[in-house]
N, C-alpha and C. Protein backbone atom coordinates (compact mmCIF):
# COMPACT_ATOMS: atom_id res chain seq x y z
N UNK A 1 0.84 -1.19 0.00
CA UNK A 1 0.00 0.00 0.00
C UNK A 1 0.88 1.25 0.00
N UNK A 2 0.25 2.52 -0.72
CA UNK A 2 0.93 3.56 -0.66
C UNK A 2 1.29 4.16 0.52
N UNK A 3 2.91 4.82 0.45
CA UNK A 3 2.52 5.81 1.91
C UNK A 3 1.89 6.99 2.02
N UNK A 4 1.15 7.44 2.99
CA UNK A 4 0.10 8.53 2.86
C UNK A 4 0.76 9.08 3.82
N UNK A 5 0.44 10.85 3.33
CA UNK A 5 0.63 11.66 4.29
C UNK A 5 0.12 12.45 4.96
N UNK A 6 0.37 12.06 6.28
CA UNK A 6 -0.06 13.41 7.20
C UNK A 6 -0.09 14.49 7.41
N UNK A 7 -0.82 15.44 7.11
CA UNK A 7 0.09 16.92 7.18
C UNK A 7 -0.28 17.29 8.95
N UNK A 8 0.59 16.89 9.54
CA UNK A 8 0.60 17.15 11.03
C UNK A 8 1.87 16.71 12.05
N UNK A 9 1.32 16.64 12.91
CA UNK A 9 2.23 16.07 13.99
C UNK A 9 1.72 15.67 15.00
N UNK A 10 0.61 15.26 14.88
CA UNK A 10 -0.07 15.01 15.82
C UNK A 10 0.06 13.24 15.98
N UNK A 11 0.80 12.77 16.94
CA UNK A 11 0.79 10.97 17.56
C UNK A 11 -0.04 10.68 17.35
N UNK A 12 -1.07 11.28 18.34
CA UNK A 12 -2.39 10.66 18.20
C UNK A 12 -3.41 9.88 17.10
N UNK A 13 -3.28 11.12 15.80
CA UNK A 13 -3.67 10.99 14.88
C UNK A 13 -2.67 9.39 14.15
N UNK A 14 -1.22 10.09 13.89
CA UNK A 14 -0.46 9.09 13.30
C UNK A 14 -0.72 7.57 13.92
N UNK A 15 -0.81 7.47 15.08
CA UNK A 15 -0.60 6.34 15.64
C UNK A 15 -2.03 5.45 15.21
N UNK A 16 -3.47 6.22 15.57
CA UNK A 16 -4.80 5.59 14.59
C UNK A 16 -4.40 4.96 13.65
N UNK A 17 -3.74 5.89 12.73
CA UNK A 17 -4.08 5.51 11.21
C UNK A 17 -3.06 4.29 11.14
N UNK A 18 -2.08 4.25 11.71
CA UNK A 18 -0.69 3.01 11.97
C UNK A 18 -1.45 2.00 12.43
N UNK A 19 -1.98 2.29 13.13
CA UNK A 19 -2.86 1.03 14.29
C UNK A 19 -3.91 0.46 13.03
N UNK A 20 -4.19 1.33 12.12
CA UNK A 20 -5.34 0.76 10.93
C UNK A 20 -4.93 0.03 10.02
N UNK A 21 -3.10 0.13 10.28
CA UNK A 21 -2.60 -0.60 8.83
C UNK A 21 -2.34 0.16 7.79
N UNK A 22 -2.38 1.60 8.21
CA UNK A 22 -1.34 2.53 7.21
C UNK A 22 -0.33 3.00 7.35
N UNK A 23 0.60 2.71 6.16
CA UNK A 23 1.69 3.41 6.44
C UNK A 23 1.66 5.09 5.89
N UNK A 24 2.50 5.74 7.17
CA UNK A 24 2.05 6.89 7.13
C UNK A 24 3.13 7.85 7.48
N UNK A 25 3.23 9.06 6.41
CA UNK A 25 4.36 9.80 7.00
C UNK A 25 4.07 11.26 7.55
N UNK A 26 4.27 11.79 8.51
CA UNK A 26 3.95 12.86 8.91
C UNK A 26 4.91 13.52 8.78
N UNK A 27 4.21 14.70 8.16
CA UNK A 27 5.12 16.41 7.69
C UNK A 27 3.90 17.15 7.84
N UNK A 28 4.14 18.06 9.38
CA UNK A 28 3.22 19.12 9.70
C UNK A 28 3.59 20.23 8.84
N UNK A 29 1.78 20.99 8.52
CA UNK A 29 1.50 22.06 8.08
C UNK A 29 2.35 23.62 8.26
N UNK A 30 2.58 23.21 9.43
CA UNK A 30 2.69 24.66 10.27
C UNK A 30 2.01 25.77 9.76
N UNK A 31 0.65 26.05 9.46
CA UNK A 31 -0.61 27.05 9.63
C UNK A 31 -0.67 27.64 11.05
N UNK A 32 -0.88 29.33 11.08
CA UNK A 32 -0.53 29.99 11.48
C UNK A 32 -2.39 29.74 12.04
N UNK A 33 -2.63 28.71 12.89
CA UNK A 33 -3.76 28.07 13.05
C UNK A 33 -4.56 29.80 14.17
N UNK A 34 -4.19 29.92 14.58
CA UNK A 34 -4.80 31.35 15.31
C UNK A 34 -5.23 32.52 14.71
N UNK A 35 -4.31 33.09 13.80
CA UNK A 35 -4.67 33.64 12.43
C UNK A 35 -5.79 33.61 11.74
N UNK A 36 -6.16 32.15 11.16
CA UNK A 36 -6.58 31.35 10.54
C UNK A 36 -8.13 31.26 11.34
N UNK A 37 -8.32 31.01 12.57
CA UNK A 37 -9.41 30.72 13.17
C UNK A 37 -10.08 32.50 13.47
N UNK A 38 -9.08 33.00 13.35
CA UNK A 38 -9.37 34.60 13.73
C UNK A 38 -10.18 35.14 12.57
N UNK A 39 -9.73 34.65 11.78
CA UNK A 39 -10.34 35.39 10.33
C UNK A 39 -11.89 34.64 9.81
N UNK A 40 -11.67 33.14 10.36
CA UNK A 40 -13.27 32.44 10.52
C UNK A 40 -13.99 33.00 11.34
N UNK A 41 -13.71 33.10 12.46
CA UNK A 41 -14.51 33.42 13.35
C UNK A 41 -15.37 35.29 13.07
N UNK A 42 -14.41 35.54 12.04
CA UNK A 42 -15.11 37.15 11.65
C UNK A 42 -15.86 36.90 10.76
N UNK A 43 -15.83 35.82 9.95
CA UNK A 43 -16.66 35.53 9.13
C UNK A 43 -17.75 35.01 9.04
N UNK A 44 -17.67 34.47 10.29
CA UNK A 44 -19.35 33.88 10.83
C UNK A 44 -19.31 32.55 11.35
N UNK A 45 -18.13 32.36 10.66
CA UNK A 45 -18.15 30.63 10.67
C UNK A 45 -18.25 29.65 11.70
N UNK A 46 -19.16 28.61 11.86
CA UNK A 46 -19.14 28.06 12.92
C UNK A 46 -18.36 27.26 13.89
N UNK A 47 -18.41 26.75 14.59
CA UNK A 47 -16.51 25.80 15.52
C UNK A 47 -16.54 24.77 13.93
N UNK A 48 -17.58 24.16 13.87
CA UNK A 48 -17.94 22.57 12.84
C UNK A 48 -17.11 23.35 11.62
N UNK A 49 -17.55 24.82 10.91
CA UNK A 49 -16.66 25.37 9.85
C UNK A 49 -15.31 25.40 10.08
N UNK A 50 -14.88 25.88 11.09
CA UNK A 50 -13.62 26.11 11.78
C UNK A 50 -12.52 24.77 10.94
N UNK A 51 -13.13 24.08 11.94
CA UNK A 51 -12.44 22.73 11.85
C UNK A 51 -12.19 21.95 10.71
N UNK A 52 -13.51 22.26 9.60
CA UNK A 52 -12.85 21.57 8.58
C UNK A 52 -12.30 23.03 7.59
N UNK A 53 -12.48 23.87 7.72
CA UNK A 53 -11.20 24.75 6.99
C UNK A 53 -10.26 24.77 7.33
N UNK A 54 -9.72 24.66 8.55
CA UNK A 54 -8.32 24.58 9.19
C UNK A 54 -7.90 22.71 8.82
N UNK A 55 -8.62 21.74 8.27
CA UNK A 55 -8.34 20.74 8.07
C UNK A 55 -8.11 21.03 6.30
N UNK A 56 -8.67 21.23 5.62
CA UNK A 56 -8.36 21.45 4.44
C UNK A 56 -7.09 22.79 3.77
N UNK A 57 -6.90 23.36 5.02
CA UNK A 57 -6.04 24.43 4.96
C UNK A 57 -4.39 23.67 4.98
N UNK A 58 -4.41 22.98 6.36
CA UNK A 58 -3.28 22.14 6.31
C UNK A 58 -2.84 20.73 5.26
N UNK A 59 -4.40 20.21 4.80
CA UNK A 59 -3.48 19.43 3.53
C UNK A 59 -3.06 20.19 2.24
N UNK A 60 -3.69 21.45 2.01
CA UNK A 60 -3.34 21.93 0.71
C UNK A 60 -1.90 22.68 0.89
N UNK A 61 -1.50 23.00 2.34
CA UNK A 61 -0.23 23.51 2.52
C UNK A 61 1.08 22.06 2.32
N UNK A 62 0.62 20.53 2.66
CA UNK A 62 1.49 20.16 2.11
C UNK A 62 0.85 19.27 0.51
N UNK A 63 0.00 19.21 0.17
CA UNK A 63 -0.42 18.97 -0.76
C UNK A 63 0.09 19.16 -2.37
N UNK A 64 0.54 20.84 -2.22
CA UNK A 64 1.13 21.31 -3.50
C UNK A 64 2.49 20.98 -3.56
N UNK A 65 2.89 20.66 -2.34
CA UNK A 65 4.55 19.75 -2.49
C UNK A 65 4.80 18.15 -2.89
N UNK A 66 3.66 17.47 -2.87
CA UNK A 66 3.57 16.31 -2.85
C UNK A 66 2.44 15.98 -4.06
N UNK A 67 1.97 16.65 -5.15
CA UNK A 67 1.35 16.23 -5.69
C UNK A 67 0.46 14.86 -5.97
N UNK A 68 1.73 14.42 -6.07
CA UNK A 68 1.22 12.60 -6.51
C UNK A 68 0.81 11.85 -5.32
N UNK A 69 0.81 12.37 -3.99
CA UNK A 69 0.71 11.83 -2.76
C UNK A 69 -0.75 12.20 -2.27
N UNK A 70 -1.32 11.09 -1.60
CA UNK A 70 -3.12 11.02 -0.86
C UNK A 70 -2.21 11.89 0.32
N UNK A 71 -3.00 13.78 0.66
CA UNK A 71 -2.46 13.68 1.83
C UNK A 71 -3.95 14.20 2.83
N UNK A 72 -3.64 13.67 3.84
CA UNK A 72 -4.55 13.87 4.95
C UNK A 72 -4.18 15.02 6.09
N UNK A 73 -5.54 16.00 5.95
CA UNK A 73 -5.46 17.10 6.60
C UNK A 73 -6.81 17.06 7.72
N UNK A 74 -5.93 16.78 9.38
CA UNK A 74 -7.34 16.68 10.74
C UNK A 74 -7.36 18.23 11.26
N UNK A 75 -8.53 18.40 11.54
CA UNK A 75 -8.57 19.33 13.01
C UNK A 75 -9.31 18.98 14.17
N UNK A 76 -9.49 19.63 15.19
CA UNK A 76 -10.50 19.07 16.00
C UNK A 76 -10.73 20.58 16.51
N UNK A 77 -12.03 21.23 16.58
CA UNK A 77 -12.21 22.23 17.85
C UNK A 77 -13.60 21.87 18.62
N UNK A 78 -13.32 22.71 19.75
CA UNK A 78 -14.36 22.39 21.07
C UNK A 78 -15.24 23.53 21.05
N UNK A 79 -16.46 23.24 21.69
CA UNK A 79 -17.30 24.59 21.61
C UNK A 79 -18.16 24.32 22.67
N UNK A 80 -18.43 25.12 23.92
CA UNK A 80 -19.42 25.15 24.83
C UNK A 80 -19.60 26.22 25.21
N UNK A 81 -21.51 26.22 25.30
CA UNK A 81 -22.18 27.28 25.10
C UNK A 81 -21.85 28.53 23.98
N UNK A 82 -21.45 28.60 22.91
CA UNK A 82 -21.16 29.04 21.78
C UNK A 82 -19.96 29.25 21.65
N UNK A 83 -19.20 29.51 22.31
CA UNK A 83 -17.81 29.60 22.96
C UNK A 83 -16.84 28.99 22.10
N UNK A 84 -15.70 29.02 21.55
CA UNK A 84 -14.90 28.32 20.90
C UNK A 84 -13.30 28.27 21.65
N UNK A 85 -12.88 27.30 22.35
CA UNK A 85 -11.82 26.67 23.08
C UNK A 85 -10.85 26.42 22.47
N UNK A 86 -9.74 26.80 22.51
CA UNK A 86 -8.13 26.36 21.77
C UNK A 86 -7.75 25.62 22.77
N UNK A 87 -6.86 24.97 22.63
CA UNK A 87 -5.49 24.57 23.38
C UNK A 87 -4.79 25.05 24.46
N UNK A 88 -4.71 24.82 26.04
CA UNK A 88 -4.42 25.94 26.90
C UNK A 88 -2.99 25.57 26.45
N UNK A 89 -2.81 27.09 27.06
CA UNK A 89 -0.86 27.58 26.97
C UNK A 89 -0.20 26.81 27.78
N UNK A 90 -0.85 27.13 29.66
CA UNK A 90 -0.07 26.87 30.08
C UNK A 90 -1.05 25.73 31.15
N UNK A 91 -0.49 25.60 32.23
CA UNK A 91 -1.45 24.93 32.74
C UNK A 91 -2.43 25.12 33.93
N UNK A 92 -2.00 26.38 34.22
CA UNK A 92 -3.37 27.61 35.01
C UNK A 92 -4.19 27.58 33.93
N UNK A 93 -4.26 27.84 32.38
CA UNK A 93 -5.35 28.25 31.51
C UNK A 93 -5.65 26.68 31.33
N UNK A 94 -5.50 25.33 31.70
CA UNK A 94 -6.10 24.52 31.36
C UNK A 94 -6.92 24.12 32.41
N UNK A 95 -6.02 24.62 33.89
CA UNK A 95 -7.67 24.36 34.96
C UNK A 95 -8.58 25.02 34.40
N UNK A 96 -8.27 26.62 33.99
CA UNK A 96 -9.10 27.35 33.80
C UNK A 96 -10.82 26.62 32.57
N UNK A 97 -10.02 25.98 31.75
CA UNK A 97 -10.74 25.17 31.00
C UNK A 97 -11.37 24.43 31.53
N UNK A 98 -11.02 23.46 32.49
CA UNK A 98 -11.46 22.13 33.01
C UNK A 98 -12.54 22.88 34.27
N UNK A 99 -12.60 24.17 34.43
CA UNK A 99 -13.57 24.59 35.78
C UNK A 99 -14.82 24.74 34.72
N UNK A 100 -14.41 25.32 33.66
CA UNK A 100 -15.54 25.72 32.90
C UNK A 100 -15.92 24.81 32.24
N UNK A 101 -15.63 23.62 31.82
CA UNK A 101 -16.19 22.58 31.17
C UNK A 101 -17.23 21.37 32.72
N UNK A 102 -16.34 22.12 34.21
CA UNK A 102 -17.46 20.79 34.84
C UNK A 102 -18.99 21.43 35.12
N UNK A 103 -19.66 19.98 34.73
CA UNK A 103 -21.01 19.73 35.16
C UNK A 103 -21.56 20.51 33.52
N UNK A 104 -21.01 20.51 33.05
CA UNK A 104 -21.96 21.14 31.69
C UNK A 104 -21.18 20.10 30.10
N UNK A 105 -21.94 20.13 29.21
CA UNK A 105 -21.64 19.38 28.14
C UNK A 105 -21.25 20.54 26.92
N UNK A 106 -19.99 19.36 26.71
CA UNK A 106 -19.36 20.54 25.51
C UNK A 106 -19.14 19.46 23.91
N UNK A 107 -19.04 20.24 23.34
CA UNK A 107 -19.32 19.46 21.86
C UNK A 107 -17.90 19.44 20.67
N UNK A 108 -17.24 18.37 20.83
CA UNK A 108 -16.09 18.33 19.85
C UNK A 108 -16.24 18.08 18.10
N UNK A 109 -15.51 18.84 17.66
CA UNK A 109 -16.05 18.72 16.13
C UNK A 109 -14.23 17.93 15.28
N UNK A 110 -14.20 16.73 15.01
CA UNK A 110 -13.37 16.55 14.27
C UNK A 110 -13.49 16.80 12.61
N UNK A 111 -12.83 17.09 12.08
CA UNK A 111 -12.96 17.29 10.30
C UNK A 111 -11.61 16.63 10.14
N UNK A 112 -11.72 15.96 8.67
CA UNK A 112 -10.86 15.58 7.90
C UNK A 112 -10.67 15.97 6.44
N UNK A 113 -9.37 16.27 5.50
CA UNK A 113 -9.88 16.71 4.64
C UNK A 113 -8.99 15.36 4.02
N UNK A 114 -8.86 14.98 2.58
CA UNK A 114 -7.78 14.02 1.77
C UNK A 114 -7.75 14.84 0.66
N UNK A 115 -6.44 15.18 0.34
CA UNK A 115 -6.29 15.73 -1.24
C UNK A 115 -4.85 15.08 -1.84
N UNK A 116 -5.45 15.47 -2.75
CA UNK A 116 -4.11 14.79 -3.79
C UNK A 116 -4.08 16.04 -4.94
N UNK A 117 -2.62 16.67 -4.99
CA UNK A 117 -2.07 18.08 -5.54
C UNK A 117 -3.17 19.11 -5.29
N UNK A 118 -3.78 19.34 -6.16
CA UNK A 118 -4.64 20.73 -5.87
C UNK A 118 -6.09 20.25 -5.76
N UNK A 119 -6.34 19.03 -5.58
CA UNK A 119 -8.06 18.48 -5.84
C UNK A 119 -7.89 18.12 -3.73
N UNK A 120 -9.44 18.45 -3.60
CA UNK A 120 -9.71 17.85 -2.48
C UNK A 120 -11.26 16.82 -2.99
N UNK A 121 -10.08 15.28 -3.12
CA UNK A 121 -11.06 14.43 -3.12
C UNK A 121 -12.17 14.07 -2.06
N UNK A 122 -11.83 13.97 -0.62
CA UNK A 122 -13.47 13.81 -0.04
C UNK A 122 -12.20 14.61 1.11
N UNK A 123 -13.74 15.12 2.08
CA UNK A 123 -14.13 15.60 3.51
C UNK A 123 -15.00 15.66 4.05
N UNK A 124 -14.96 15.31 5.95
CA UNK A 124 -16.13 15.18 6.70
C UNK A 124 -15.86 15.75 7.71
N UNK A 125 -16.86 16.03 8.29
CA UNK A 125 -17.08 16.93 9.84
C UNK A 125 -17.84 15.90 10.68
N UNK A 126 -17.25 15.17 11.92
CA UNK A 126 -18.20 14.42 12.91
C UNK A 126 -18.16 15.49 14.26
N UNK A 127 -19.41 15.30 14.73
CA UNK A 127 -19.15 15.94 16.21
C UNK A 127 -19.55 14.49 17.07
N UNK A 128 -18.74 15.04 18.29
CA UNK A 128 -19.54 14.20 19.89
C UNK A 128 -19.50 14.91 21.02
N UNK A 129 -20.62 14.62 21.52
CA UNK A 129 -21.13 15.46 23.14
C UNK A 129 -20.39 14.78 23.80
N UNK A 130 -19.88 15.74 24.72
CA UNK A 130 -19.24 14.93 25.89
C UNK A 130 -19.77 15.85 27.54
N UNK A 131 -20.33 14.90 28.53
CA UNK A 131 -20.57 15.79 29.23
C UNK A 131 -19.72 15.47 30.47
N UNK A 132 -19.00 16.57 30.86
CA UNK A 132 -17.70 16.55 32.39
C UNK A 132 -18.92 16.40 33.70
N UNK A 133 -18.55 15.75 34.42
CA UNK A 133 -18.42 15.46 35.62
C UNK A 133 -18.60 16.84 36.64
N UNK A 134 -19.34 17.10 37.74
CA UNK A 134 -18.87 18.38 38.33
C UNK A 134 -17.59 17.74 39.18
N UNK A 135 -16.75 18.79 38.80
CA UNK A 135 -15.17 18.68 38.96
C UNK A 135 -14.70 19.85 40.15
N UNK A 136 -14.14 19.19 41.63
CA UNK A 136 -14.05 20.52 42.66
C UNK A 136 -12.07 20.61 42.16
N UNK A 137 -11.91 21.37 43.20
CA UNK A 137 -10.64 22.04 42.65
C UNK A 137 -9.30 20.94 43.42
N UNK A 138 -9.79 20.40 43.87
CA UNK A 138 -8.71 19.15 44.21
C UNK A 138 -8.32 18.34 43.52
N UNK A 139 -9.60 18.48 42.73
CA UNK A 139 -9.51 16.92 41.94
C UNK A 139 -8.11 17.38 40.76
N UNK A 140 -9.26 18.91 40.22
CA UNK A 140 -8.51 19.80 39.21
C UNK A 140 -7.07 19.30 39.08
N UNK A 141 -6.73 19.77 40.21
CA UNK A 141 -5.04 19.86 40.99
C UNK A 141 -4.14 18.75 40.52
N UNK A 142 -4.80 17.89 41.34
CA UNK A 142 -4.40 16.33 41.35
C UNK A 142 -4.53 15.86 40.23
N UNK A 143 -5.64 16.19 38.74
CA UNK A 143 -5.62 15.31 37.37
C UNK A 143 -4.56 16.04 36.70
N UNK A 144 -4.17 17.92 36.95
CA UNK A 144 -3.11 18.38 36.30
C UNK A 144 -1.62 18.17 36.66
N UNK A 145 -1.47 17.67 37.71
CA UNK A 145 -0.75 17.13 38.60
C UNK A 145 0.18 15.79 37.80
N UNK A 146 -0.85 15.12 38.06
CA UNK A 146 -0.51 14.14 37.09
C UNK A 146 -0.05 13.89 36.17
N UNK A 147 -1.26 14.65 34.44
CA UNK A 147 -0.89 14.42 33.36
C UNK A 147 0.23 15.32 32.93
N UNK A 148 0.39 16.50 33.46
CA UNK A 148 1.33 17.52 33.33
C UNK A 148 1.11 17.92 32.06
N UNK A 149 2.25 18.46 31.28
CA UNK A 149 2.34 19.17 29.99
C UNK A 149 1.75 18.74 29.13
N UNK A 150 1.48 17.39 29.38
CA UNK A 150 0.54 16.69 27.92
C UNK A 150 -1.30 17.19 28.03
N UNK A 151 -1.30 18.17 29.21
CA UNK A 151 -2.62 18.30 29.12
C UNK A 151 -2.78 19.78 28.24
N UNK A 152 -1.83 19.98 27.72
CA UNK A 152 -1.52 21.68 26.74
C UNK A 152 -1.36 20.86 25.57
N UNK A 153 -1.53 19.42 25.31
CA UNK A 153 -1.41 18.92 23.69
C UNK A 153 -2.78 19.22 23.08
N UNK A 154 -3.63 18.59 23.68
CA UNK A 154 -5.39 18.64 23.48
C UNK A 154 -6.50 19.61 23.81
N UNK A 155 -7.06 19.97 22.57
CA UNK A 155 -7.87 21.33 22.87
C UNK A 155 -8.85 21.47 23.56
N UNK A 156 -9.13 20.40 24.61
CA UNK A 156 -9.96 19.89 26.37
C UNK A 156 -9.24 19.97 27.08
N UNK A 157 -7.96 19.61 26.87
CA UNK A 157 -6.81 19.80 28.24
C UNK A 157 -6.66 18.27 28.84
N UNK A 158 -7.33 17.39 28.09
CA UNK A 158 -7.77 15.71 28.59
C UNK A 158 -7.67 14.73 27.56
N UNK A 159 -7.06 13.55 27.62
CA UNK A 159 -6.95 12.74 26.36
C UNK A 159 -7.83 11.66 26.93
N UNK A 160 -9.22 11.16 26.16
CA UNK A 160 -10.28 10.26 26.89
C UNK A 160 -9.23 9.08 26.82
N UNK A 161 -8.27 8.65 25.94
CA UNK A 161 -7.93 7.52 26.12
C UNK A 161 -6.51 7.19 27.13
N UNK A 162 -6.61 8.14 28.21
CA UNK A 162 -5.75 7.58 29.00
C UNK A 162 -6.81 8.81 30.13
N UNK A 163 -5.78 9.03 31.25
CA UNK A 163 -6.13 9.58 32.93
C UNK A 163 -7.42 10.39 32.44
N UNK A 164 -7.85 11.62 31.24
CA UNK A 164 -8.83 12.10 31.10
C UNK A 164 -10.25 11.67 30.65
N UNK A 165 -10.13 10.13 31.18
CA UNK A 165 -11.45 9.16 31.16
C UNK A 165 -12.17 9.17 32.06
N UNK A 166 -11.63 9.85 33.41
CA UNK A 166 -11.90 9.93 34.80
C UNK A 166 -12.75 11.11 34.69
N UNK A 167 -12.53 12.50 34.11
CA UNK A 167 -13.31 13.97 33.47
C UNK A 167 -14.91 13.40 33.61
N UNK A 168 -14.85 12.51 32.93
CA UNK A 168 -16.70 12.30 32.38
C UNK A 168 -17.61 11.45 32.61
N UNK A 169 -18.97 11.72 32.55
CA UNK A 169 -20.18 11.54 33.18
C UNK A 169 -20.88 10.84 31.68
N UNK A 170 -20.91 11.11 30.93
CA UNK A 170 -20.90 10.02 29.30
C UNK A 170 -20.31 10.87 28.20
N UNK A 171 -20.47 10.01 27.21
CA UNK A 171 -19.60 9.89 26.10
C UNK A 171 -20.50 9.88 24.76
N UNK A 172 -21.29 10.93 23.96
CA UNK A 172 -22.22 10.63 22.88
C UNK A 172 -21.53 10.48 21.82
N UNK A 173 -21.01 9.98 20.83
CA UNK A 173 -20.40 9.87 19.72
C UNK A 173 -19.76 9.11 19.81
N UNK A 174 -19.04 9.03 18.17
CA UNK A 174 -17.88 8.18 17.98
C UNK A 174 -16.87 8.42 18.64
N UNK A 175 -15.70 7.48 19.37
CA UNK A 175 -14.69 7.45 20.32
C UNK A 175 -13.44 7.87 19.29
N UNK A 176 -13.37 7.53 17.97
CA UNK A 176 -12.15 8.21 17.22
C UNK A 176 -12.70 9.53 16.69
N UNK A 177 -13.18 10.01 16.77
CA UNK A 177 -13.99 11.31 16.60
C UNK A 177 -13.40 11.96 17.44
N UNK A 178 -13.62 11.76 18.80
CA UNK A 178 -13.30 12.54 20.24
C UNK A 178 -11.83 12.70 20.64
N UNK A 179 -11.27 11.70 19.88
CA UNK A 179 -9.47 11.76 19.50
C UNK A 179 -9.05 12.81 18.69
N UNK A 180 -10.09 12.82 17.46
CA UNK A 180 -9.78 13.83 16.91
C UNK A 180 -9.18 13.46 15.33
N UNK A 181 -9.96 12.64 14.69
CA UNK A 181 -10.09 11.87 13.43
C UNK A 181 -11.08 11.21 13.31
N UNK A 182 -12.46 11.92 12.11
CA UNK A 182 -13.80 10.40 12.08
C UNK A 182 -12.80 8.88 11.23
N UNK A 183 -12.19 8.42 11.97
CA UNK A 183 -11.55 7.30 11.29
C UNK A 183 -11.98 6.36 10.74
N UNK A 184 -13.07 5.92 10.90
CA UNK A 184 -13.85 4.10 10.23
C UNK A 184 -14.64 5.46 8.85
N UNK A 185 -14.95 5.98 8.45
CA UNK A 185 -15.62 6.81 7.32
C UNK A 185 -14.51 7.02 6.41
N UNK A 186 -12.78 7.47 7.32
CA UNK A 186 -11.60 7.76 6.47
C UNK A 186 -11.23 6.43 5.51
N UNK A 187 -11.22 5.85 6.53
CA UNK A 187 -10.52 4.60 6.02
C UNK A 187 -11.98 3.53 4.89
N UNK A 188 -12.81 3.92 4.79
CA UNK A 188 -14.13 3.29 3.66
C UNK A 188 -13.64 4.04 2.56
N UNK A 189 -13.17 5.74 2.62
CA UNK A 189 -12.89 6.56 1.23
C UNK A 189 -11.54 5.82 0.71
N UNK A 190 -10.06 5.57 2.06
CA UNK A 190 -9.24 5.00 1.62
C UNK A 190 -9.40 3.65 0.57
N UNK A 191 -9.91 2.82 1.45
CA UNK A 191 -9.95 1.58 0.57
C UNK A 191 -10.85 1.95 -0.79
N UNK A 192 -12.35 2.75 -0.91
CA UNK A 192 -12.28 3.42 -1.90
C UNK A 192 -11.31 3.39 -3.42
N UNK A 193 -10.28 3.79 -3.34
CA UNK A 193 -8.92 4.84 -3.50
C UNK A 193 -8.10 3.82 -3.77
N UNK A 194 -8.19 2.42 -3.50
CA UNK A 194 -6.56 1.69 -3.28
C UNK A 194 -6.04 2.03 -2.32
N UNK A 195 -6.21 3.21 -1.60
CA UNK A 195 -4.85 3.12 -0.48
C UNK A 195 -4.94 2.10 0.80
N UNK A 196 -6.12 1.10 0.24
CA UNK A 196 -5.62 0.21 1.87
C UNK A 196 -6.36 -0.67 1.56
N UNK A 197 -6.49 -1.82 1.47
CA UNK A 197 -6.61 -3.08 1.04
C UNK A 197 -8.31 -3.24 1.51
N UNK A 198 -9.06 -4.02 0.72
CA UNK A 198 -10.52 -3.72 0.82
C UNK A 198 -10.60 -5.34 1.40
């Protein structure tokens, strides 16, 4: 099978699609992703828009270098109560996140885009509800405590598939969605395509 590329750097992502039986090379975008969401967000656009323009933004940035190459462009953003959530900096702004996400449900939007040179053959937008736990400030302490710096990788401040499983009260959606790739839909266009064995 071909190797496909990632335009990211994101493990998480790479490691899915590895775990699916693709081989996969990652070369992040570097999109000036703040910029980028600044100029959506004047435009009206919703978190669900957000996410897949900033997903189609980053494959066409490595896309035009790689022509002949399937490349795959993710985003993921969060949104509660209309609100649109980045990535905390540091890790005061990720309690800060995690106070405002307990006892209320917030809604993750993954997008994917696939292009090959200047065509964007398919893209999708999944969301899932997720609703936090009411969370007191010990706990806060003690889960940032823990995961440390890796809680500034993810734009919740929590990775469901390890210590930030403990955060929540249920789980509505798809579980690779909430990672932050609709993956079983990616991989139906792949095989699609040839790129992965049907």
């Amino acid at each position: 099978m071909p190797t496909i590329i990632l335009a990211s750097a994101s493990r998480t992502r790479a490691t899915m699609l590895e775990n699916a039986g693709l081989t996969v090379e990652c070369i992040p975008a570097h999109v000036d992703e703040d910029a980028a969401k600044r100029s959506l967000k004047a435009e009206g656009a919703t978190p669900a828009q957000i996410a897949e323009a900033l997903a189609e933004l980053k494959a066409t940035r490595i896309a035009g270098r790689h022509p002949d190459r399937l490349v795959i462009g993710a985003d993921q953003t969060l949104e509660l109560g209309g609100e649109l959530f980045d990535k905390p900096v540091d890790l005061d702004h990720a309690a800060a996140h995690l106070h405002a996400f307990s006892g209320r449900t917030h809604r993750l939007h993954a997008a994917v885009a696939v292009m090959r040179g200047d065509r964007v053959l398919w893209h999708m937008t999944d969301s899932a509800d997720l609703t936090v736990r009411p969370l007191d400030d010990a706990f806060i302490a003690r889960y940032l405590d823990a995961v440390g710096e890796d809680a500034l990788g993810s734009v919740g401040a929590y990775r469901l598939e390890g210590l930030g499983a403990q955060l929540f009260e249920s789980v509505r959606g798809d579980y690779f969605t909430v990672l932050g790739l609709p993956l079983l839909p990616l991989l139906g266009f792949l095989r699609q395509h040839g790129a992965l064995a049907a």
